[in-house]
C-alpha atoms as a PDB file:
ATOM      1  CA  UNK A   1      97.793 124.139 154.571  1.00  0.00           C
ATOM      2  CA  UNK A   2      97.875 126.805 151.398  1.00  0.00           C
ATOM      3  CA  UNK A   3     101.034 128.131 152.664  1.00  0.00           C
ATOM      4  CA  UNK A   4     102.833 124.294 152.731  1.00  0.00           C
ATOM      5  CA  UNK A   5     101.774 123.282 149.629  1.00  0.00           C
ATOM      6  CA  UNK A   6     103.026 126.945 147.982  1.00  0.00           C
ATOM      7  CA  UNK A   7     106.227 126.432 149.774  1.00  0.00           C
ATOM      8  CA  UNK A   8     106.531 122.950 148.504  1.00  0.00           C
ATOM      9  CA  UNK A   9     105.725 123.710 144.932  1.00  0.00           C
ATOM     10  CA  UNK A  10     108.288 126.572 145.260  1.00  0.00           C
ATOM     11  CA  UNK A  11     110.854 124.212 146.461  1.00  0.00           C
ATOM     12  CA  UNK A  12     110.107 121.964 143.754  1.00  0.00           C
ATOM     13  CA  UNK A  13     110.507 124.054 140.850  1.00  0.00           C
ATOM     14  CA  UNK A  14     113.583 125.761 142.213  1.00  0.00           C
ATOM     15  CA  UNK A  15     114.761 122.300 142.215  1.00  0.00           C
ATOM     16  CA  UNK A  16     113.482 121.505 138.427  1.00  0.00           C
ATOM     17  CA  UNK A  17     114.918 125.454 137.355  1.00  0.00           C
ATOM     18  CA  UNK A  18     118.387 124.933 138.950  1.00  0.00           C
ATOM     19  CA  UNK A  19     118.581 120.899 137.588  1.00  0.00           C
ATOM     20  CA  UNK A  20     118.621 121.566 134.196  1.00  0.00           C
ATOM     21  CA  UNK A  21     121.054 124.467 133.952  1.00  0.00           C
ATOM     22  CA  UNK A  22     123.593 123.245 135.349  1.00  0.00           C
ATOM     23  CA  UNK A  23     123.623 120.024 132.998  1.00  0.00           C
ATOM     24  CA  UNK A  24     124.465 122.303 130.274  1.00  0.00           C
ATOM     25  CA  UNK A  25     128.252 122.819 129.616  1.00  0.00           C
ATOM     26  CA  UNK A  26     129.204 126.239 128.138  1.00  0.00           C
ATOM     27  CA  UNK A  27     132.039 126.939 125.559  1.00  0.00           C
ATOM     28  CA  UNK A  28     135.071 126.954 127.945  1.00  0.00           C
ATOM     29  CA  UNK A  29     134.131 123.797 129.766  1.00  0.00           C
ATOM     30  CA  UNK A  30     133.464 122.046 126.722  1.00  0.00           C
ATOM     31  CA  UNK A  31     137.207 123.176 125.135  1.00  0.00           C
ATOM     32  CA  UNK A  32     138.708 122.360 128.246  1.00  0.00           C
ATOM     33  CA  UNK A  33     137.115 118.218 127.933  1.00  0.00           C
ATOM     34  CA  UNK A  34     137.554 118.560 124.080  1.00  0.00           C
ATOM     35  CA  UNK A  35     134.218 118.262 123.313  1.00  0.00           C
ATOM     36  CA  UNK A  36     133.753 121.171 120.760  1.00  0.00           C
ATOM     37  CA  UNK A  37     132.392 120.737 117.259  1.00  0.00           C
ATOM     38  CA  UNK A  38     134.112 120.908 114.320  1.00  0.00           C
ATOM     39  CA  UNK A  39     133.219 124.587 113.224  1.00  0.00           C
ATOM     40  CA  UNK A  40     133.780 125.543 117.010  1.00  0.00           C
ATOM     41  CA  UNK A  41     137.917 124.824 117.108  1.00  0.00           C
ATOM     42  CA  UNK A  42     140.295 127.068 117.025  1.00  0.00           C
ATOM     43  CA  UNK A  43     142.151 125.052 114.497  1.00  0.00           C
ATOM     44  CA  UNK A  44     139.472 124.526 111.892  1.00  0.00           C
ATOM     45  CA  UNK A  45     138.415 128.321 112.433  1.00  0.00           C
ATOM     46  CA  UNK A  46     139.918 129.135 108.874  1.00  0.00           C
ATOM     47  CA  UNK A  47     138.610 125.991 107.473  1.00  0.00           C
ATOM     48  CA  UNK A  48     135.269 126.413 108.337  1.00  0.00           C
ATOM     49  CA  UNK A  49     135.185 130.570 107.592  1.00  0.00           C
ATOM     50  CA  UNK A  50     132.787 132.682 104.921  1.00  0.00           C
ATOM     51  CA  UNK A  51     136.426 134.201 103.367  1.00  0.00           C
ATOM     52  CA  UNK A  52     137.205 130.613 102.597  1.00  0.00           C
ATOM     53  CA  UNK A  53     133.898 130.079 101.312  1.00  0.00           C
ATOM     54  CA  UNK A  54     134.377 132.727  99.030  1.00  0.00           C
ATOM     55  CA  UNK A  55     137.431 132.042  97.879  1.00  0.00           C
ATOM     56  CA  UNK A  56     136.361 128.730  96.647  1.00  0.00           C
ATOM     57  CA  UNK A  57     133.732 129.620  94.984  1.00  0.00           C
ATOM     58  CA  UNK A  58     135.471 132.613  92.594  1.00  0.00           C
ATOM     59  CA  UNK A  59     138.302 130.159  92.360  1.00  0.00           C
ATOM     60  CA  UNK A  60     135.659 128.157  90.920  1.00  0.00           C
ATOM     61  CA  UNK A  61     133.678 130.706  88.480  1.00  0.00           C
ATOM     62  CA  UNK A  62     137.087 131.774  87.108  1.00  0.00           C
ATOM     63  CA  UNK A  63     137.905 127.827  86.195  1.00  0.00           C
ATOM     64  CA  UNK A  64     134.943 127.528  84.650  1.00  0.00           C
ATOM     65  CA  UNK A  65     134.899 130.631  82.866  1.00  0.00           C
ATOM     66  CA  UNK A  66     138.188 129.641  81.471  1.00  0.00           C
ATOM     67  CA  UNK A  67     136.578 126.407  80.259  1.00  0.00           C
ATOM     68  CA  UNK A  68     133.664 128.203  78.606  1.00  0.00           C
ATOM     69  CA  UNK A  69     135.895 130.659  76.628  1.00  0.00           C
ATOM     70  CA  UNK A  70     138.185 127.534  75.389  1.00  0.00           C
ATOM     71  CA  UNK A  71     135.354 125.940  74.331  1.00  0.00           C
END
């Protein structure tokens, strides 16, 4: 009766284990349905990157250091 119940609770969490990973997409699957975020598309990769970032932000010192030294 031990031995059933083991195999049963076995088969049961192999069940639960195997359920839930394979409702998760990965990365290709997901690009291949279009389902990607924003930051994740190849398109918006330069968009969303720390160069831009920082780019924007001297661009942004220098402008208002400009301002400060004309005022």
């Amino acid at each position: 009766m031990r031995l059933i119940t083991s195999v049963l609770v076995l088969i049961v969490l192999a069940v639960g284990i195997t359920g839930c990973a394979s409702g998760k997409k990965n990365y290709s699957e997901k690009r291949g349905l279009m389902l990607l975020e924003n930051t994740q598309l190849g398109r918006n990769k330069g968009y969303y990157s720390k160069h831009k970032a920082k780019k924007i932000d001297h661009s942004y010192k220098k402008i208002v250091k400009r301002e400060n030294i004309i005022n």
